[in-house]
Protein backbone atom coordinates (compact mmCIF):
# COMPACT_ATOMS: atom_id res chain seq x y z
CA UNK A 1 19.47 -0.08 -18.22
CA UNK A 2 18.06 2.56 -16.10
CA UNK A 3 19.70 1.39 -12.57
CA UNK A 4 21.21 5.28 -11.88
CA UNK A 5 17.41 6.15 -11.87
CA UNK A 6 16.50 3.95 -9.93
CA UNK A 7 18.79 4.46 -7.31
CA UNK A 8 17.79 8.34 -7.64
CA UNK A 9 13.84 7.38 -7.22
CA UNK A 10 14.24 5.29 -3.65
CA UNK A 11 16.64 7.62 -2.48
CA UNK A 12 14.09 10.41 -3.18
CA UNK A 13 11.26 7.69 -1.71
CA UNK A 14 13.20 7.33 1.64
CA UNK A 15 14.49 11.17 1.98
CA UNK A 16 11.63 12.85 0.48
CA UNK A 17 7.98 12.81 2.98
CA UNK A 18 6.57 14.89 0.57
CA UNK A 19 7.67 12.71 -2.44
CA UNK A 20 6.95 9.77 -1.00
CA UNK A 21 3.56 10.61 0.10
CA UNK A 22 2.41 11.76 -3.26
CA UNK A 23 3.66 8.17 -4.54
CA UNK A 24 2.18 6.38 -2.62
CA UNK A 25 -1.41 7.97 -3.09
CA UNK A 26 -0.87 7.64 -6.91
CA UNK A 27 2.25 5.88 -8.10
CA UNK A 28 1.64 5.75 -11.60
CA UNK A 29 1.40 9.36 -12.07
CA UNK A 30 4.67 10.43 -9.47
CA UNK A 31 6.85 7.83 -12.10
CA UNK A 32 5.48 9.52 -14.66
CA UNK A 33 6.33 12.96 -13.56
CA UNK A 34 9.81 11.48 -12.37
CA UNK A 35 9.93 10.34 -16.67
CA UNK A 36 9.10 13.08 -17.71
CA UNK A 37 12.21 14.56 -16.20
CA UNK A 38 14.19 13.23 -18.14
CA UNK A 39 14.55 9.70 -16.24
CA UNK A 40 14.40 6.62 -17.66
CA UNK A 41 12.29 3.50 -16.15
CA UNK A 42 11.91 0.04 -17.84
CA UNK A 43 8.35 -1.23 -17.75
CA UNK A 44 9.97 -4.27 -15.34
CA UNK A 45 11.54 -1.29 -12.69
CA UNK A 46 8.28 0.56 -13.00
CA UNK A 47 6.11 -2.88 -12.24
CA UNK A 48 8.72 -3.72 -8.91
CA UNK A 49 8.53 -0.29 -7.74
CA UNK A 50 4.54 -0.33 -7.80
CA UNK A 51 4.27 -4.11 -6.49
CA UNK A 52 7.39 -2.76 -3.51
CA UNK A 53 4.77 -3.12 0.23
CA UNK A 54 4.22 0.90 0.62
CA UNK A 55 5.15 0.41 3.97
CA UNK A 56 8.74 -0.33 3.45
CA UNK A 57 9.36 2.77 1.75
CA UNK A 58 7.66 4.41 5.15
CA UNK A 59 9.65 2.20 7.29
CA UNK A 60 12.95 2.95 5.16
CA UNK A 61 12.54 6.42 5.97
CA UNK A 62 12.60 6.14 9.87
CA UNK A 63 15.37 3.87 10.39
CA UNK A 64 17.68 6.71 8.16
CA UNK A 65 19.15 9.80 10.11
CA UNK A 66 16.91 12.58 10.00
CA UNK A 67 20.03 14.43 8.51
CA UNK A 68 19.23 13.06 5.48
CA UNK A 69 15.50 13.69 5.60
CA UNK A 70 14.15 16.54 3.02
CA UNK A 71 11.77 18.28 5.77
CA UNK A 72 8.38 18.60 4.72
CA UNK A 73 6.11 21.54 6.68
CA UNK A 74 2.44 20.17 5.35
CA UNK A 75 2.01 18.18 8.42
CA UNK A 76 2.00 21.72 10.18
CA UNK A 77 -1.11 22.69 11.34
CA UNK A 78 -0.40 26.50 10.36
């Protein structure tokens, strides 16, 4: 069972803007990147993550102290 990765994957979804944006425009290629990292994902895990509402990871992220927020700068119009 691959539960520690999972747990690493939505805690990276709600802490990570930049991580979560890039998974939501193309899931299937951010879990593969995540596998290829040495994490392992059962073809069930990988089916409930992509079938998850995208707006719940969204909505995950603002209820959490910004604290725990990885800041991400490329909504700054620099």
């Amino acid at each position: 069972m691959s539960h520690r990765s999972i747990e690493v994957l939505i805690g990276r979804l709600i802490t990570d803007e930049a991580f979560r944006r890039a998974f939501l425009n193309s899931p299937y290629s951010v879990i593969g990147s995540f596998i290829l990292t040495g994490h392992e994902l059962t073809a069930t895990e990988i089916m409930a993550l992509t079938a998850t509402p995208a707006d719940l990871w969204q909505l995950a992220a603002e209820q959490i102290d910004s604290r725990l927020q990885k800041a991400s700068l490329s909504s700054v119009g620099f």
